[in-house]
C-alpha atoms as a PDB file:
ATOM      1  CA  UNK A   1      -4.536  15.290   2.170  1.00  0.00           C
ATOM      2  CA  UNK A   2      -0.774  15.839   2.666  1.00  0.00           C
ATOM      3  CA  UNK A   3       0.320  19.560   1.942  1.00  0.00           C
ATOM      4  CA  UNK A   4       2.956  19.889   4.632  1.00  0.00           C
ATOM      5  CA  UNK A   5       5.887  17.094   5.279  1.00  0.00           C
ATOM      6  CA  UNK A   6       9.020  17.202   7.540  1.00  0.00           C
ATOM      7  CA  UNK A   7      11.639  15.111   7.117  1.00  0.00           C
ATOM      8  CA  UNK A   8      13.794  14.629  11.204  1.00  0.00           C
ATOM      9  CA  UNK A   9      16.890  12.642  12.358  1.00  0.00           C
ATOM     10  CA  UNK A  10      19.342  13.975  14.640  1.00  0.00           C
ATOM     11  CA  UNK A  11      22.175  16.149  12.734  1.00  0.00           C
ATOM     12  CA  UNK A  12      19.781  16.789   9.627  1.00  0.00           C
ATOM     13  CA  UNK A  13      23.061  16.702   7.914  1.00  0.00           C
ATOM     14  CA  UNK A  14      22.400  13.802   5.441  1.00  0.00           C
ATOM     15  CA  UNK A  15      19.664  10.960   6.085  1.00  0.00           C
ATOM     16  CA  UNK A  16      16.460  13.823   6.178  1.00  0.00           C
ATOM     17  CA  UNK A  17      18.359  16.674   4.333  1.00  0.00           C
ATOM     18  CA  UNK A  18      18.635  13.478   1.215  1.00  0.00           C
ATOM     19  CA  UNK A  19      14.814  13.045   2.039  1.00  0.00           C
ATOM     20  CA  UNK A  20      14.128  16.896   1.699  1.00  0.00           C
ATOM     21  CA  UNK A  21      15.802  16.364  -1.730  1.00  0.00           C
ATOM     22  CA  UNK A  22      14.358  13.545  -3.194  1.00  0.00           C
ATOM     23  CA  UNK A  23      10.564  14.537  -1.681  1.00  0.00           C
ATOM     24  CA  UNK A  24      11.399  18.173  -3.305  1.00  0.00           C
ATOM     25  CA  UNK A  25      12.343  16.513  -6.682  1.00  0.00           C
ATOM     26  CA  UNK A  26       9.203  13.598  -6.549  1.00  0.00           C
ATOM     27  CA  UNK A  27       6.612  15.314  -5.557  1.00  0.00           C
ATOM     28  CA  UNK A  28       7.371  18.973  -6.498  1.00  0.00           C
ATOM     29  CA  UNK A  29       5.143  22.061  -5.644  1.00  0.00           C
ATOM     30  CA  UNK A  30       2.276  20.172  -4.251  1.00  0.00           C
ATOM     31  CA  UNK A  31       3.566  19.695  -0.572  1.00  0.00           C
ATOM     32  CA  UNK A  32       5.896  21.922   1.278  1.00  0.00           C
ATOM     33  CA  UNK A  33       8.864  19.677   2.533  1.00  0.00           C
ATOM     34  CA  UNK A  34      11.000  20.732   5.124  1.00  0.00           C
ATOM     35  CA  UNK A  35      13.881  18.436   7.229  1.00  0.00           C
ATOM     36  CA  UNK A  36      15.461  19.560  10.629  1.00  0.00           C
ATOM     37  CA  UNK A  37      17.569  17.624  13.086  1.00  0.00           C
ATOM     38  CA  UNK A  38      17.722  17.468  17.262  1.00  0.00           C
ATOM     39  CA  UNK A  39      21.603  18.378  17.070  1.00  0.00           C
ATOM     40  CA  UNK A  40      22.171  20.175  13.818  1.00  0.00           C
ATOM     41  CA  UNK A  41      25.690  20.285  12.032  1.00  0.00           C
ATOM     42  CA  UNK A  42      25.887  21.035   8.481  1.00  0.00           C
ATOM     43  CA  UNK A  43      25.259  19.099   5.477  1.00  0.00           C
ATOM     44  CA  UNK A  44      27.490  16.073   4.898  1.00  0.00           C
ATOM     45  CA  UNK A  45      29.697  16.621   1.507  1.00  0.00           C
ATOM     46  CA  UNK A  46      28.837  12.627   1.084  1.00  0.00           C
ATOM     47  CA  UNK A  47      25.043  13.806   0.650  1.00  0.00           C
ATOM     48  CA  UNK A  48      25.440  16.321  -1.904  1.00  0.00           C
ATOM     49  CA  UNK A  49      27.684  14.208  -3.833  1.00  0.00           C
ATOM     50  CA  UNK A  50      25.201  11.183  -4.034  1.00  0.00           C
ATOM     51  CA  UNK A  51      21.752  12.984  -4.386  1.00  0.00           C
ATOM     52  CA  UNK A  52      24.091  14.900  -7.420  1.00  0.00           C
ATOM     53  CA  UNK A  53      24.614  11.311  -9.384  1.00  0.00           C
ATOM     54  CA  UNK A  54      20.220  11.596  -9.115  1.00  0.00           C
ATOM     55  CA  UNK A  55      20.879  15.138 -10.880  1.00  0.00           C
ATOM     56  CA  UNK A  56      19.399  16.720  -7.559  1.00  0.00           C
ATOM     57  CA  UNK A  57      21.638  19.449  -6.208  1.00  0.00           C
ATOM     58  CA  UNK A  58      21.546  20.096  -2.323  1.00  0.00           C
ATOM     59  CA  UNK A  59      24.297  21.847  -2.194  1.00  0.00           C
ATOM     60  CA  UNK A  60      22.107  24.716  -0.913  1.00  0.00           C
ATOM     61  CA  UNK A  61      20.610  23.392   1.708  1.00  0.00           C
ATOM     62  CA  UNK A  62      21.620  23.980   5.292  1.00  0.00           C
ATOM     63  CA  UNK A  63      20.804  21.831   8.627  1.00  0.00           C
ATOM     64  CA  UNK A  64      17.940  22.787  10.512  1.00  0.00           C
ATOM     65  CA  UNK A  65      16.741  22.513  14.451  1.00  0.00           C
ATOM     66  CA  UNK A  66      13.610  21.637  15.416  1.00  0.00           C
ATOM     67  CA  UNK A  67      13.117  24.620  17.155  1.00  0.00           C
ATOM     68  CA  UNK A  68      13.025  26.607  13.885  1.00  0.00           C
ATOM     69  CA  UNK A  69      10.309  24.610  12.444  1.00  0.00           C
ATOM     70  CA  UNK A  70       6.394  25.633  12.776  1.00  0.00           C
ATOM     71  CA  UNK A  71       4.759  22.252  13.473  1.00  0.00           C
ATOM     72  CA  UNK A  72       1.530  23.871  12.940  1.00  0.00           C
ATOM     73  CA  UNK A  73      -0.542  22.632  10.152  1.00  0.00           C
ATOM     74  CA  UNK A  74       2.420  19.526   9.689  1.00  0.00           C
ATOM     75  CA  UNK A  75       0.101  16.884   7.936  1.00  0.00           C
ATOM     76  CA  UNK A  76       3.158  14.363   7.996  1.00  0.00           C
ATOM     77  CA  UNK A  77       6.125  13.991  10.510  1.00  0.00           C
ATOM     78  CA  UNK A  78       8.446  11.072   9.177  1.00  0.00           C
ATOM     79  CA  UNK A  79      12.117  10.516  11.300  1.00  0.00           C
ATOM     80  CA  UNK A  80      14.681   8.431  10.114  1.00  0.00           C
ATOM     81  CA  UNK A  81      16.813   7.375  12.868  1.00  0.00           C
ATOM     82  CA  UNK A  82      17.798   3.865  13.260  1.00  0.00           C
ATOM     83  CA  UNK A  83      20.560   3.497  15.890  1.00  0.00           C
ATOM     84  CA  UNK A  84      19.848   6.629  17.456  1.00  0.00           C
ATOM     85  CA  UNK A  85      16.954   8.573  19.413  1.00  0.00           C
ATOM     86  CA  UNK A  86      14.612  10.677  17.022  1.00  0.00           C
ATOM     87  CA  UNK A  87      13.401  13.897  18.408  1.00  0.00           C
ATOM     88  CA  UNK A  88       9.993  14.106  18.916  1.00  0.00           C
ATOM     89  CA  UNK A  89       7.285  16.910  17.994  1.00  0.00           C
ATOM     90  CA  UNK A  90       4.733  17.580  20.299  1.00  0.00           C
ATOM     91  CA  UNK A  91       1.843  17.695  17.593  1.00  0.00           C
ATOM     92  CA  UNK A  92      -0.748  15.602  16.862  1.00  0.00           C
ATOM     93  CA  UNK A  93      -0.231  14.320  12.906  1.00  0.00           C
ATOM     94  CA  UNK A  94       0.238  11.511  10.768  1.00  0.00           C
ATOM     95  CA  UNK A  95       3.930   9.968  11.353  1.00  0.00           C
ATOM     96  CA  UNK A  96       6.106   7.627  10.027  1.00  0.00           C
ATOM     97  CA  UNK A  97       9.340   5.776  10.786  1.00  0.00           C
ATOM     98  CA  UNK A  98      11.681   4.923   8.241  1.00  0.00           C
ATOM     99  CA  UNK A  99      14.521   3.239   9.986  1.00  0.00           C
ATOM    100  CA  UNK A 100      17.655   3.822   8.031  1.00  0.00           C
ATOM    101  CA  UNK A 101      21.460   3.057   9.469  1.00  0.00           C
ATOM    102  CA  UNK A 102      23.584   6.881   9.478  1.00  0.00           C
ATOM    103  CA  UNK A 103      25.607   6.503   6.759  1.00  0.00           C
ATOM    104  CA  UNK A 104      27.857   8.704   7.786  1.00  0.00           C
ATOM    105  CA  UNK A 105      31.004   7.428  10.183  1.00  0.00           C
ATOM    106  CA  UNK A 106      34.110   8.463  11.274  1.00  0.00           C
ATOM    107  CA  UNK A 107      35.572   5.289  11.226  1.00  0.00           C
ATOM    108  CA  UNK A 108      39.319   5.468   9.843  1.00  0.00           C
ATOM    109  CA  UNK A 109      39.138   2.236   8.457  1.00  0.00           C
ATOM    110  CA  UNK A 110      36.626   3.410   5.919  1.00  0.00           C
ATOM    111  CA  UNK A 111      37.704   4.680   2.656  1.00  0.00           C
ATOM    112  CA  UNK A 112      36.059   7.574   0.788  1.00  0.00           C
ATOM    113  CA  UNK A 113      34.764   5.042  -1.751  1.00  0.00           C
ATOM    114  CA  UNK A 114      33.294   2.969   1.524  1.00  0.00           C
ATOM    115  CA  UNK A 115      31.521   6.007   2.463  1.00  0.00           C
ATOM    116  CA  UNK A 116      29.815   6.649  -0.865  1.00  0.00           C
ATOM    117  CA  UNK A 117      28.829   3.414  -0.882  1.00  0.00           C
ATOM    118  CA  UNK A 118      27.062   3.916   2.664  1.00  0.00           C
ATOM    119  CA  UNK A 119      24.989   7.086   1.282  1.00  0.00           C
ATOM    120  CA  UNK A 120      24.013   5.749  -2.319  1.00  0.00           C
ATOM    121  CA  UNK A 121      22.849   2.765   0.145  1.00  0.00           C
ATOM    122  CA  UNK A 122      21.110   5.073   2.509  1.00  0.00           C
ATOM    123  CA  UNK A 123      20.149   7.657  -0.602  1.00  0.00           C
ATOM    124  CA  UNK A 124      18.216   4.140  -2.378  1.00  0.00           C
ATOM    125  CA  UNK A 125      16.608   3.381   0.852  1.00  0.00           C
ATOM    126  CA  UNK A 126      14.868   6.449   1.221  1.00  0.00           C
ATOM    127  CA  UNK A 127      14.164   6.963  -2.628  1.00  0.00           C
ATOM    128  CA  UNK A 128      12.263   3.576  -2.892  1.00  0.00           C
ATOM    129  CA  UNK A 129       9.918   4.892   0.152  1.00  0.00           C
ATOM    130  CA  UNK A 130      10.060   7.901  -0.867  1.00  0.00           C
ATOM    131  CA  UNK A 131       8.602   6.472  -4.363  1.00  0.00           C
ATOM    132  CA  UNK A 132       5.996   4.522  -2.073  1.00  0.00           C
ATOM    133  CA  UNK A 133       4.984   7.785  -0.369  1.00  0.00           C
ATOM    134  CA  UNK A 134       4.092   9.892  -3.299  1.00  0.00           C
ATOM    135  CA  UNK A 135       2.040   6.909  -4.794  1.00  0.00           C
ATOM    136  CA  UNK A 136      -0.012   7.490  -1.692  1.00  0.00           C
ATOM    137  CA  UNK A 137      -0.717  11.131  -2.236  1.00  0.00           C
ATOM    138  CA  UNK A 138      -3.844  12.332  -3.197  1.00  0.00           C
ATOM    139  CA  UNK A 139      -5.664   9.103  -3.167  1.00  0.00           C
ATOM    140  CA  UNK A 140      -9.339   9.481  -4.801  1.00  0.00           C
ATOM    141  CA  UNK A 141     -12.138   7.830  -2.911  1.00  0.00           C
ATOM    142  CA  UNK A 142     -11.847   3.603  -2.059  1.00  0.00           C
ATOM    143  CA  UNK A 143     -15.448   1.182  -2.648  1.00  0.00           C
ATOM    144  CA  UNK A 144     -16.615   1.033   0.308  1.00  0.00           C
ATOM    145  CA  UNK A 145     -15.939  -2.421   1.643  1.00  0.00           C
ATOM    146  CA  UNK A 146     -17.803  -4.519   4.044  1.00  0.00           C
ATOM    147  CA  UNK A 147     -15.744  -7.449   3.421  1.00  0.00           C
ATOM    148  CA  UNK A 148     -12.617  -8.885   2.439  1.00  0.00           C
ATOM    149  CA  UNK A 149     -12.228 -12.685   0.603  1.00  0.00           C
ATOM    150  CA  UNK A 150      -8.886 -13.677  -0.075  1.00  0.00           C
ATOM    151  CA  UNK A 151      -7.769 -17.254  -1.101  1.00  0.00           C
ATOM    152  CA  UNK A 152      -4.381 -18.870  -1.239  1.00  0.00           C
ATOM    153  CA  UNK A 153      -2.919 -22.184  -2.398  1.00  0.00           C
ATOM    154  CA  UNK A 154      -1.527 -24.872  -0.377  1.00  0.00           C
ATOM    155  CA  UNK A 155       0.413 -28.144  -0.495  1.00  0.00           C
ATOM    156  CA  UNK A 156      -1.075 -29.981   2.479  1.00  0.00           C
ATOM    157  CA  UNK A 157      -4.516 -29.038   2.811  1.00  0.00           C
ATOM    158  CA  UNK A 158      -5.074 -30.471   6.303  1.00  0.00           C
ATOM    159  CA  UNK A 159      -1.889 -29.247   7.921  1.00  0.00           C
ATOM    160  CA  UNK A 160      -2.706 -25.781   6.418  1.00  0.00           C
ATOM    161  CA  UNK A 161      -6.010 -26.130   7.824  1.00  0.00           C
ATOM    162  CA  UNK A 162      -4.449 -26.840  11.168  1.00  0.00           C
ATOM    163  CA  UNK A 163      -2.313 -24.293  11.324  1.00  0.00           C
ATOM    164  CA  UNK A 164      -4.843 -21.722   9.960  1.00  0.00           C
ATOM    165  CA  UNK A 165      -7.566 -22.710  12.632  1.00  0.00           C
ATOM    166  CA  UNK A 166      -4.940 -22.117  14.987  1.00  0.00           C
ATOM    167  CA  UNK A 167      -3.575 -18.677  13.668  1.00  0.00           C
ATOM    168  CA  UNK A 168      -7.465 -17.443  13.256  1.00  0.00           C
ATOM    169  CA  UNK A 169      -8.834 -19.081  16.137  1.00  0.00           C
ATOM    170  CA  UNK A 170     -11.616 -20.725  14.596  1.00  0.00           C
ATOM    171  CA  UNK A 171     -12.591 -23.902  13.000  1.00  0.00           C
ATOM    172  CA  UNK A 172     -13.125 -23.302   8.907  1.00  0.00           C
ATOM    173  CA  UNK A 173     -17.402 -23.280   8.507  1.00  0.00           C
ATOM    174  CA  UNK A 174     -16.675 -25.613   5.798  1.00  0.00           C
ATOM    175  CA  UNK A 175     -13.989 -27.836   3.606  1.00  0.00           C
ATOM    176  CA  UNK A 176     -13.799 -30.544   0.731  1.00  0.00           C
ATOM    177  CA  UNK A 177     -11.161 -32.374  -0.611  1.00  0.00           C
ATOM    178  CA  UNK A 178      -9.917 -29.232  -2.283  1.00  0.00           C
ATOM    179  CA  UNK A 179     -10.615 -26.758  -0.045  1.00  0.00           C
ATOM    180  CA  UNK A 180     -11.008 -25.245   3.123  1.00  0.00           C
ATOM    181  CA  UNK A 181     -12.937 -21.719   4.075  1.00  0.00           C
ATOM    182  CA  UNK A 182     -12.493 -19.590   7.276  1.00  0.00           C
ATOM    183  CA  UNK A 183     -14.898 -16.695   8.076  1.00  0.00           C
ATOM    184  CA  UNK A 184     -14.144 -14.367  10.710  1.00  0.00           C
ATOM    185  CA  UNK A 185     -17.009 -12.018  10.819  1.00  0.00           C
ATOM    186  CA  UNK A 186     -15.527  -9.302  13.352  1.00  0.00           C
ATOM    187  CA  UNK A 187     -12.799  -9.110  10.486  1.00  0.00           C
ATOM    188  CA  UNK A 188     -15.036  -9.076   8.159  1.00  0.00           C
ATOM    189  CA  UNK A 189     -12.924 -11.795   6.536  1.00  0.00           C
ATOM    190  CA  UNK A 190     -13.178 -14.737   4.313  1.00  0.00           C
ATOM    191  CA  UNK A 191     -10.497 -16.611   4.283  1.00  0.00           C
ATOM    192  CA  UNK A 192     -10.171 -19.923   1.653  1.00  0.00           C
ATOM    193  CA  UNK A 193      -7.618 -22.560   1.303  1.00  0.00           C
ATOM    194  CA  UNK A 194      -7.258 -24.535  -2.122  1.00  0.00           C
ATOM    195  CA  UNK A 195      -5.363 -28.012  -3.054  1.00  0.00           C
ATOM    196  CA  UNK A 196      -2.472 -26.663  -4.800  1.00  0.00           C
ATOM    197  CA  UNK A 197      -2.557 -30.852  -6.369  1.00  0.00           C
ATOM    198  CA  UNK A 198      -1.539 -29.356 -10.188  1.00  0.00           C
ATOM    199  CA  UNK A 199      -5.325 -29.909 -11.147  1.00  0.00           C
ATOM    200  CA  UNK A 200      -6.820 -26.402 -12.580  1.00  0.00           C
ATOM    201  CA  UNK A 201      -8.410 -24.069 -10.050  1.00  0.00           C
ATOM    202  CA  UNK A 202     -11.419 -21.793 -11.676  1.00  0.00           C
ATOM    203  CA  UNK A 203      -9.192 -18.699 -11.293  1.00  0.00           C
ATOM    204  CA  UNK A 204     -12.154 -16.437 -11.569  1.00  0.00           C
ATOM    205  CA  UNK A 205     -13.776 -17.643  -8.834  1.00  0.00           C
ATOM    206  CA  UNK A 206     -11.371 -18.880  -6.500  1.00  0.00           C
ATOM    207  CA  UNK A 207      -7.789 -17.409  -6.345  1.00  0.00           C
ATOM    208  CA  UNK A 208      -7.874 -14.140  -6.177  1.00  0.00           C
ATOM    209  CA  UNK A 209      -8.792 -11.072  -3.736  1.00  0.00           C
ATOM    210  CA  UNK A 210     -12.220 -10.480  -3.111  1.00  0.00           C
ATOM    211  CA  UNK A 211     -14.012  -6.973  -2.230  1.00  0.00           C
ATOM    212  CA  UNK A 212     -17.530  -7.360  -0.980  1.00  0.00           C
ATOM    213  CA  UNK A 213     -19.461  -4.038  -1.035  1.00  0.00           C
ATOM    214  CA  UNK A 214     -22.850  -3.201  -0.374  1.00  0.00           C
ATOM    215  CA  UNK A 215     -25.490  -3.776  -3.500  1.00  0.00           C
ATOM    216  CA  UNK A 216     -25.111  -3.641  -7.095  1.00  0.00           C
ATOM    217  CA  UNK A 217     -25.384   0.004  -6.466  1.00  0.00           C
ATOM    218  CA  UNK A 218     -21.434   0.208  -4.744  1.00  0.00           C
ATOM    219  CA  UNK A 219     -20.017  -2.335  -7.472  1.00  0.00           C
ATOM    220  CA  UNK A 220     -21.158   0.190 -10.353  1.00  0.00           C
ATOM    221  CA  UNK A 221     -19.881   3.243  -8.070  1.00  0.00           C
ATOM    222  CA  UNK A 222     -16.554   1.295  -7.608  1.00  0.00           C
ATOM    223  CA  UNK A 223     -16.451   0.587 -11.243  1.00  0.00           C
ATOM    224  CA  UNK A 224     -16.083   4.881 -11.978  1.00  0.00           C
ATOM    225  CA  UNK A 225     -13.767   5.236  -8.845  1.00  0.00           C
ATOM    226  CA  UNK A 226     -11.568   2.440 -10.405  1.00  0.00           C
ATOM    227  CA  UNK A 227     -11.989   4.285 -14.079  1.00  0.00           C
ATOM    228  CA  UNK A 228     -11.337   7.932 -12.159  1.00  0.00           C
ATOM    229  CA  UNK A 229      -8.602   6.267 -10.681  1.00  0.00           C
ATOM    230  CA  UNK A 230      -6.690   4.623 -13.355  1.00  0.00           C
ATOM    231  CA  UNK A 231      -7.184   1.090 -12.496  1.00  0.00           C
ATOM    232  CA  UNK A 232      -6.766  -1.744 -14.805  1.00  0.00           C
ATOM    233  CA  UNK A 233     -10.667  -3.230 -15.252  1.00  0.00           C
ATOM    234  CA  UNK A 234     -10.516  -6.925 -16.488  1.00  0.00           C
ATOM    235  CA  UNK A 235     -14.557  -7.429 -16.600  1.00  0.00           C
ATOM    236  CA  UNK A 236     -16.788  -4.043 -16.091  1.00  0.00           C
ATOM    237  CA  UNK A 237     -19.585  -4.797 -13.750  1.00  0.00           C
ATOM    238  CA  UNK A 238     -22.240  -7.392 -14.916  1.00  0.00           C
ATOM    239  CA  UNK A 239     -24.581  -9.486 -12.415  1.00  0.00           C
ATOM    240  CA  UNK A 240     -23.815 -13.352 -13.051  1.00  0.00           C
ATOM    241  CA  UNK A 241     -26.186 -16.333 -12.498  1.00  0.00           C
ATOM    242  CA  UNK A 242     -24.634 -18.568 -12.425  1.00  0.00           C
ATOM    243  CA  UNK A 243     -22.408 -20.628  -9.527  1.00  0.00           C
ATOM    244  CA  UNK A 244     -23.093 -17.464  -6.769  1.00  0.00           C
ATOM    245  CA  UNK A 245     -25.493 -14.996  -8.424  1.00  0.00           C
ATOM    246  CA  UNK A 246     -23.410 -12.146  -7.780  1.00  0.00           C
ATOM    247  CA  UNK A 247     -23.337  -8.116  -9.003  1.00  0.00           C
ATOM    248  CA  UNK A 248     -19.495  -8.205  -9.903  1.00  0.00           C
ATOM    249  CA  UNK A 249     -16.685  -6.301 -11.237  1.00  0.00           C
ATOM    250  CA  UNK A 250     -13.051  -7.567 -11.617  1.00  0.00           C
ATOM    251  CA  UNK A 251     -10.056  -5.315 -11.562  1.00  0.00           C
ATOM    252  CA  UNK A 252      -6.225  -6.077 -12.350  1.00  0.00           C
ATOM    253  CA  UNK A 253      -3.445  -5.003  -9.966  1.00  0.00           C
ATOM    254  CA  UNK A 254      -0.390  -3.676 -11.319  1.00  0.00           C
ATOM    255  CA  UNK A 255       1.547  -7.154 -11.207  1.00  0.00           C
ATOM    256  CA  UNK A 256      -2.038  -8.697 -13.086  1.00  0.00           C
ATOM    257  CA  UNK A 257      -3.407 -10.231  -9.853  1.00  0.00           C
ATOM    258  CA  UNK A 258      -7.265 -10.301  -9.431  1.00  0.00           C
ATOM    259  CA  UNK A 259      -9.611  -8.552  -7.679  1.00  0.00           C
ATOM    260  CA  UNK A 260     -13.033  -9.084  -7.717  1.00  0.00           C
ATOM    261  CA  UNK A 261     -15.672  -6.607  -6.580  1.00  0.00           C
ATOM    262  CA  UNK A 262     -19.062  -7.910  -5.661  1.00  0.00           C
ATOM    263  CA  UNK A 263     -22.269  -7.700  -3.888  1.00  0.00           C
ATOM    264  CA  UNK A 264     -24.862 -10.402  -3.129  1.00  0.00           C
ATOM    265  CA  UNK A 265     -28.266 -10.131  -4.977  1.00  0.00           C
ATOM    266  CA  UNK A 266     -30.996  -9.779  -3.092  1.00  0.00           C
ATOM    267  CA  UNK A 267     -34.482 -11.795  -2.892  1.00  0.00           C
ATOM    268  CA  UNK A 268     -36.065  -9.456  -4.984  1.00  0.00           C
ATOM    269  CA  UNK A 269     -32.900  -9.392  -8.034  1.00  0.00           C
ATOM    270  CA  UNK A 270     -33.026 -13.037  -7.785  1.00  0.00           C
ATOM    271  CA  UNK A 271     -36.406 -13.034  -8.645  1.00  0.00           C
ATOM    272  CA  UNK A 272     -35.163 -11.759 -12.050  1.00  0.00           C
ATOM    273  CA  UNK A 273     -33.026 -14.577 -13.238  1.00  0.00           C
ATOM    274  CA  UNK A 274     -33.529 -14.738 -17.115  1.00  0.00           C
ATOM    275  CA  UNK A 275     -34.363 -18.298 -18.244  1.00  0.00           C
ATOM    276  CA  UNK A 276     -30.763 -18.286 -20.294  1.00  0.00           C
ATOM    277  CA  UNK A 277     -29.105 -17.024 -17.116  1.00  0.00           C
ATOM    278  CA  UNK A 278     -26.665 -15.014 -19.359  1.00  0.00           C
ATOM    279  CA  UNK A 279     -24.734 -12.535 -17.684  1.00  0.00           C
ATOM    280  CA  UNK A 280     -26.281  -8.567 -17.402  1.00  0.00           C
ATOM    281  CA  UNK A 281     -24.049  -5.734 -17.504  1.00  0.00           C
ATOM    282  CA  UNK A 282     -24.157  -3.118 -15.757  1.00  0.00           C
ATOM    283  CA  UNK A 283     -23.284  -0.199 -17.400  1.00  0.00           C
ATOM    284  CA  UNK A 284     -24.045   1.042 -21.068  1.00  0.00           C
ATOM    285  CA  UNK A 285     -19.818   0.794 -21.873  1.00  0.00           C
ATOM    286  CA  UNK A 286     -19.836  -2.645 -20.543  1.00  0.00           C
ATOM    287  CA  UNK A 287     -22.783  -4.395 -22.920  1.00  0.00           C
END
């Protein structure tokens, strides 16, 4: 959990005071944000004036040192130097690096308009991460994975075989004439090539990202995390007989890319087939 952020570079006079802003504005009373510099000046008149055209007004704020700053109970330390050295924080936390160019020069050559055009460039940077960051926040609990399937398509199977083999170090356990598969136990991956040869692929089954959790158990407790967490579900949890008998639930990322969450049956659920082998769901919304 993230309840206390700091925001460093060296003069704290734009790059981390236009952090402090646009954290302050994004994620708003639930984390503390504070910004400080190694060699604090004041804040750059460029700054205010871009983080303004947002409708955020720093006009307030003043540069910081690092000495004034408690790092006690800091949850997240993030410094944005590129060219320069950051200071560092003696504390054990989470930290990040976003490595963003000081837009601020003294360079006569640059106009005023030049130098705007360095901080809304800067001020962008940062917002996009910043945007990134406060998706991260507060993240409810993940299914508990035990292993990963991904698959990806390919021109040339056998030279993307080759060059696979080489970049996993391992021959694939097994290929056709439309595919290839890698598994890498110690990464608990499982790793499939297909012809891209314009035939149809069974999208379902093969290109997508695959989640393999523990017994039909997990894929119904991933199917309320996914509802608790606001995930897109494209088929609630069923077990399926047919091809690999498999507990499953599929899930839609934001872009519409699939992700399938299953677990293998066991001896004893296979033992259950019905004679029409129609699918069984899982849970009473799902039938």
């Amino acid at each position: 959990m993230i309840r206390r952020v700091l925001f460093l570079c060296v003069a704290n006079s734009a790059r981390s005071q236009m952090a402090e802003g646009l954290a302050r504005a994004l994620l708003g009373d639930r984390v503390e944000v504070l910004s400080a510099g190694s060699q604090p000046s004041k804040v750059n008149p460029y700054a205010i004036e871009t983080m303004a055209e947002l409708g955020i007004d720093i006009s307030g704020h003043r540069s910081k040192s690092v000495d004034e700053i408690d790092a006690a109970g800091l949850d997240l330390i993030v410094t944005l130097c590129a060219e320069e050295v950051c200071p560092v924080l003696p504390v054990r936390t989470r930290r990040l690096h976003w490595s963003i160019s000081d837009p601020a020069s003294t360079d006569p050559a640059l106009s005023p308009e030049d130098l705007r055009q360095r901080f809304r460039s800067a001020r962008d940077q940062i917002h996009a991460r910043m945007k990134v960051l406060t998706a991260l926040l507060d993240l409810p609990p993940a299914p508990q994975a035990q292993e990963f399937h991904s698959s990806i398509r390919v021109a040339d199977l056998a030279r993307s075989t080759r060059f696979y083999a080489w970049l996993l170090a391992t021959w694939p356990t097994e290929w056709t004439h439309r595919y290839a598969t890698f598994i890498r136990e110690d990464l608990h991956l499982n790793f499939v090539l297909l012809v891209s040869d314009g035939k149809t692929l069974h999208h379902d089954t093969l290109y997508h990202l695959g989640i393999d959790v523990r017994d039909r158990a997990a894929v119904i407790e991933a199917y309320h995390r996914a509802r608790l967490f606001g995930a897109s579900v494209a088929k609630p949890p069923r077990t399926t007989w047919k091809g690999t008998p498999l507990h499953e639930l599929w899930l839609e990322d934001p872009d519409g890319n699939l992700i399938e969450i299953y677990a293998r049956l066991t001896e004893e659920e296979l033992s259950q087939m019905p004679q029409d082998q129609e699918p069984l769901f899982l849970v009473p919304e799902a039938a």
